[in-house]
C-alpha atoms as a PDB file:
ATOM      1  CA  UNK A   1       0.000   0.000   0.000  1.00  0.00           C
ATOM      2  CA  UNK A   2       2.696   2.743   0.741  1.00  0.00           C
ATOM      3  CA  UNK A   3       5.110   3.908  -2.180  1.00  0.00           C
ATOM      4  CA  UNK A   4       8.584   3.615  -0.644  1.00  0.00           C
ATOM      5  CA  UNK A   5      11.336   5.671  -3.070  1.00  0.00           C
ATOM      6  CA  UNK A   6      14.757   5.828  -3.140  1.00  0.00           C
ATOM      7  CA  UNK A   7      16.580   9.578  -2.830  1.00  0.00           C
ATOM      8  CA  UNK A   8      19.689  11.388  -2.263  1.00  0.00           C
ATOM      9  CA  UNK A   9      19.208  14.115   0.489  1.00  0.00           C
ATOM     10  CA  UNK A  10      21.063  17.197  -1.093  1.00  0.00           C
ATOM     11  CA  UNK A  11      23.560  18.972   1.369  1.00  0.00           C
ATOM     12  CA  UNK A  12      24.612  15.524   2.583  1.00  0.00           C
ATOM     13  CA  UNK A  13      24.680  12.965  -0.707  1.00  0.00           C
ATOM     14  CA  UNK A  14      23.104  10.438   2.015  1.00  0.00           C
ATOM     15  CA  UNK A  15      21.034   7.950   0.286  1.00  0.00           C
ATOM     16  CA  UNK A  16      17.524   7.362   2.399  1.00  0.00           C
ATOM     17  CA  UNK A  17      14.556   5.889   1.566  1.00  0.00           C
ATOM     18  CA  UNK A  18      11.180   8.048   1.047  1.00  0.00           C
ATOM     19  CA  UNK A  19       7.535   6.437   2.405  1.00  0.00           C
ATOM     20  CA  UNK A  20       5.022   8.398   1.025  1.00  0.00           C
ATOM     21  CA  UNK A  21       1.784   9.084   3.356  1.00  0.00           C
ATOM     22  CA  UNK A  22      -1.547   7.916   1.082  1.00  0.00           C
ATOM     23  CA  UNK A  23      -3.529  11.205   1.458  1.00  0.00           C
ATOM     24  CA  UNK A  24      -5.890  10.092  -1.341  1.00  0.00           C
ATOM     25  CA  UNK A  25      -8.386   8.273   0.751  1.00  0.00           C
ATOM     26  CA  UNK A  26      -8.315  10.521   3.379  1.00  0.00           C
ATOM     27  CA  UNK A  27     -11.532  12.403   4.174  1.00  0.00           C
ATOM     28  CA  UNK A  28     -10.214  13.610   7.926  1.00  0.00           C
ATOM     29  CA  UNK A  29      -6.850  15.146   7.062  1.00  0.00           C
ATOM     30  CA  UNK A  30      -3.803  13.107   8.011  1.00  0.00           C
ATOM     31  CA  UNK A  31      -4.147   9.728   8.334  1.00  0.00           C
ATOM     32  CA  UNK A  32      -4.523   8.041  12.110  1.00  0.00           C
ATOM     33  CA  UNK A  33      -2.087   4.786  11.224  1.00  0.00           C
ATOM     34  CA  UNK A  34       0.669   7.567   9.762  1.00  0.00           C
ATOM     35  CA  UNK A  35      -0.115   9.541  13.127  1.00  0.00           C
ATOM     36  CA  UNK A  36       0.575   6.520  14.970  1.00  0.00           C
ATOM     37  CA  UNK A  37       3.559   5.275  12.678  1.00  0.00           C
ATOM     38  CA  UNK A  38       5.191   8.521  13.562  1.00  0.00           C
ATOM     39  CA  UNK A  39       4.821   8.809  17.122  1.00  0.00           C
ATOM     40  CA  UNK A  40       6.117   5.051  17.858  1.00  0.00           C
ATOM     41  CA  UNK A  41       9.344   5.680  15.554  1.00  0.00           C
ATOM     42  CA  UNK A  42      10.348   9.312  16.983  1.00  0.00           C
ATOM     43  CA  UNK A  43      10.066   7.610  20.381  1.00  0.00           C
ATOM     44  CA  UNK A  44      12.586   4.234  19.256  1.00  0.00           C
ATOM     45  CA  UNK A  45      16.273   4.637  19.120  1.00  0.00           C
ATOM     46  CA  UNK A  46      17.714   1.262  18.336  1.00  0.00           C
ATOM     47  CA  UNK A  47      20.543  -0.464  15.598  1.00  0.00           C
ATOM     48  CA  UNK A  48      18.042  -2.726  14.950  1.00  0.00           C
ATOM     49  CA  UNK A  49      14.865  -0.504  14.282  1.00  0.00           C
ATOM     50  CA  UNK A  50      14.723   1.361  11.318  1.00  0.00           C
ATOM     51  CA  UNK A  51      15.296   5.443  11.807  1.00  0.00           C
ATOM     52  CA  UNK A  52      12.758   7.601  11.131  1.00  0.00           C
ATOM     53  CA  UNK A  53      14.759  10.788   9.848  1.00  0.00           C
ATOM     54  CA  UNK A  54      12.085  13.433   8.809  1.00  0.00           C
ATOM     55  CA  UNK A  55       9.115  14.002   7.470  1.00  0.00           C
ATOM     56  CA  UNK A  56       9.067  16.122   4.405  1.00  0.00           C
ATOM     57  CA  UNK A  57       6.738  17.800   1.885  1.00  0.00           C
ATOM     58  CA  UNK A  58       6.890  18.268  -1.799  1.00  0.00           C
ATOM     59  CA  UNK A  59       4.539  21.087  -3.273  1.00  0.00           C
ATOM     60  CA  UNK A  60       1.153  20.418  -4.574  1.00  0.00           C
ATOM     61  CA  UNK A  61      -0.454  21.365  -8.103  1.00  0.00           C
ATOM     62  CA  UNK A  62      -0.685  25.093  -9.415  1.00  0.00           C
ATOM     63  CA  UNK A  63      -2.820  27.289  -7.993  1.00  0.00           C
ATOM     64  CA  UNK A  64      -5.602  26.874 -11.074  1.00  0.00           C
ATOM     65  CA  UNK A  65      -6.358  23.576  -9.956  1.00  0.00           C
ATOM     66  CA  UNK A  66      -6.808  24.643  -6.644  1.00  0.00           C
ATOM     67  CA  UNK A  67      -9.795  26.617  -7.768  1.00  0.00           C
ATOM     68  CA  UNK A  68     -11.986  23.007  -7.766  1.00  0.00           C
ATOM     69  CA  UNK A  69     -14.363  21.751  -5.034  1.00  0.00           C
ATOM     70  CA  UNK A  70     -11.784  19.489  -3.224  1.00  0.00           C
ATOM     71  CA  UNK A  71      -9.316  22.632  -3.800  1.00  0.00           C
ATOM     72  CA  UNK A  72      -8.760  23.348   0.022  1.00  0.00           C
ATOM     73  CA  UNK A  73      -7.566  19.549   0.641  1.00  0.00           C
ATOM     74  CA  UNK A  74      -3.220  19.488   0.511  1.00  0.00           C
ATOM     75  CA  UNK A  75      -2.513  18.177  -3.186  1.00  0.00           C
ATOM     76  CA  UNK A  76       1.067  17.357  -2.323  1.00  0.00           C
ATOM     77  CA  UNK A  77       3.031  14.781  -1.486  1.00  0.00           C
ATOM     78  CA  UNK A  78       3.712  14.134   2.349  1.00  0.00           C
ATOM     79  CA  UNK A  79       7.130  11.750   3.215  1.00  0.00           C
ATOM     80  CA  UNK A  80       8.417  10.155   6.052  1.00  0.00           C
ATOM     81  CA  UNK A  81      12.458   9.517   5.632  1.00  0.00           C
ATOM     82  CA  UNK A  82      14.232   6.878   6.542  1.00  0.00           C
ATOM     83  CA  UNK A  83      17.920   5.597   6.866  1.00  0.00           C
ATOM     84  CA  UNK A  84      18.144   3.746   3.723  1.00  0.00           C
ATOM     85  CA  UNK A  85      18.462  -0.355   3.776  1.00  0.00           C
ATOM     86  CA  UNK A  86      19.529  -2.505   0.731  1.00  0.00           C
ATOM     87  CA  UNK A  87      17.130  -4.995   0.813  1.00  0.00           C
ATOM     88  CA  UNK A  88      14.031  -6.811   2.394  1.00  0.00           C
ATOM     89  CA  UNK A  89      14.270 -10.251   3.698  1.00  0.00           C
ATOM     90  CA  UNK A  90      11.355 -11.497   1.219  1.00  0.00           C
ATOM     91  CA  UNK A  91      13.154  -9.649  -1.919  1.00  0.00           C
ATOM     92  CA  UNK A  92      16.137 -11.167  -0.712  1.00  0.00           C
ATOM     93  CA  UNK A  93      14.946 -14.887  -0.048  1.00  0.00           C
ATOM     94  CA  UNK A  94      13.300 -14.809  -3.606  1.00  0.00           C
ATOM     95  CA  UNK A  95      16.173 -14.328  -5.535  1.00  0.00           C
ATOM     96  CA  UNK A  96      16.915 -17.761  -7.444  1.00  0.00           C
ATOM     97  CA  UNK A  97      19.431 -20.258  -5.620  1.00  0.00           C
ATOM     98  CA  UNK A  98      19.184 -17.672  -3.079  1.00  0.00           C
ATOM     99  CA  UNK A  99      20.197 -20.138   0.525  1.00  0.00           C
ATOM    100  CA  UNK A 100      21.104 -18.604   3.722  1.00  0.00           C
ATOM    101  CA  UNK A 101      23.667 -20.318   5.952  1.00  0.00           C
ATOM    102  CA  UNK A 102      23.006 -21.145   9.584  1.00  0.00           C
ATOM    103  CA  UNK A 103      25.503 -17.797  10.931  1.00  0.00           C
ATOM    104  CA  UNK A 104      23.320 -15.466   8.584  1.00  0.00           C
ATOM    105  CA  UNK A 105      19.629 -16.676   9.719  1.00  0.00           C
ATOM    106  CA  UNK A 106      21.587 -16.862  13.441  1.00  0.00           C
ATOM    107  CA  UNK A 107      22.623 -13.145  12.677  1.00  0.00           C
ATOM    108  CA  UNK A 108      19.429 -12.074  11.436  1.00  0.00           C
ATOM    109  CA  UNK A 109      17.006 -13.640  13.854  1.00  0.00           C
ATOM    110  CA  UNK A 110      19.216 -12.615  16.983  1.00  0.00           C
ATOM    111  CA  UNK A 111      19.106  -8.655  15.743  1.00  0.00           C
ATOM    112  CA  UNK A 112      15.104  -8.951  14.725  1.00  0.00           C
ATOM    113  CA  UNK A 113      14.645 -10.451  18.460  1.00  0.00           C
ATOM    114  CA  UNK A 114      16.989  -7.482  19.836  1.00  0.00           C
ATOM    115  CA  UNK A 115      14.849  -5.212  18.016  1.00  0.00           C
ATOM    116  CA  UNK A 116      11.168  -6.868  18.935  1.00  0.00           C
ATOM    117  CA  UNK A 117      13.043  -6.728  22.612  1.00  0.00           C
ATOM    118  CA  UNK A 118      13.753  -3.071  22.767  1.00  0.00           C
ATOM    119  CA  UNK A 119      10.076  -2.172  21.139  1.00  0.00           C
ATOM    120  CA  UNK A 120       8.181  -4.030  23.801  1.00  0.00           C
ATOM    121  CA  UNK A 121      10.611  -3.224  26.770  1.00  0.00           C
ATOM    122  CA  UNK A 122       9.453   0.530  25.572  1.00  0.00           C
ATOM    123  CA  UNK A 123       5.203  -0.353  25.371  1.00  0.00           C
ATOM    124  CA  UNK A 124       5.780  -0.788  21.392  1.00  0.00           C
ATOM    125  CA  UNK A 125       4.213  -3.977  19.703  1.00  0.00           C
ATOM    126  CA  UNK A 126       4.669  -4.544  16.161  1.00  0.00           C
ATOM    127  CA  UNK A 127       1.539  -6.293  14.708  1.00  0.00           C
ATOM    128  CA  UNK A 128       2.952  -6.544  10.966  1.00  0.00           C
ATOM    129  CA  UNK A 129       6.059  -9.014  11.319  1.00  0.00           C
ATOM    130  CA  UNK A 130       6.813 -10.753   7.615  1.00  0.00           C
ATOM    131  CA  UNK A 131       9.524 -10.685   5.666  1.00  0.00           C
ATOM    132  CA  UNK A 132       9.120  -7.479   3.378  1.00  0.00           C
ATOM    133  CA  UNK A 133       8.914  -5.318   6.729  1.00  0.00           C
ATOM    134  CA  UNK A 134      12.430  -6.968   7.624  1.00  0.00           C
ATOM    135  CA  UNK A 135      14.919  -4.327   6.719  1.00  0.00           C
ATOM    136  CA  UNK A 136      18.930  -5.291   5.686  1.00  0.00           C
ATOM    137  CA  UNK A 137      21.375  -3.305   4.503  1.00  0.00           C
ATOM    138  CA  UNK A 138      25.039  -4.614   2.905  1.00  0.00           C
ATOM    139  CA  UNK A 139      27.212  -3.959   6.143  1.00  0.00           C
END
């Protein structure tokens, strides 16, 4: 459901990863699960929880447009930014003749159960574990 893009921030050359916020469907303003999103993610500092940088705008149509009946609803786009990561474990396990050793799948599971750790030990629970939500970079 969410458009994830990958950018260069400007002053730095840092590569990061945009998630755009869905505002299409959206008859309240911002939407609740973005709200929510947000809040847990500015709270969590962790190596093994993905950083939530920023959240950044990019500008809407020109002004004629605006002029319609849905004119007064924000036309842009609305991003969160993240540190960038290579790869998802799904993308990753799909790729043919693609078999992870017993140190890698020891490596991974010990830093996703570090990172489930620290999220509950701090009131967060995740309730959408699979493998595309599993971030790695190549480090």
């Amino acid at each position: 459901n969410w458009q994830v893009y990958m950018a260069r921030e400007l002053q730095t050359g840092e590569i990061v990863a945009l998630k755009k916020i869905r505002m299409d469907n959206e008859k309240e303003g911002f939407p609740i699960t973005a709200i929510r999103e947000i809040k847990i993610l500015k709270k969590l500092h962790h190596e093994n929880v993905i950083k939530l940088k920023e959240i950044v705008t990019s500008p809407g149509p020109e002004k004629e447009e605006q002029g319609r009946p849905d004119g007064n609803k924000y036309k842009g786009g609305i991003y969160m930014v993240f540190e960038y990561m290579d790869h998802d474990l799904t993308g990753l396990a799909d790729r043919p003749g693609m078999r992870f050793s017993v140190p890698q799948i020891k490596c991974y599971m010990r830093q996703l159960l570090t990172g489930l750790h620290y999220c509950h030990v701090n009131q967060v629970l995740h309730r959408d574990i699979k493998g595309s939500n599993l971030l790695i970079d190549n480090e």
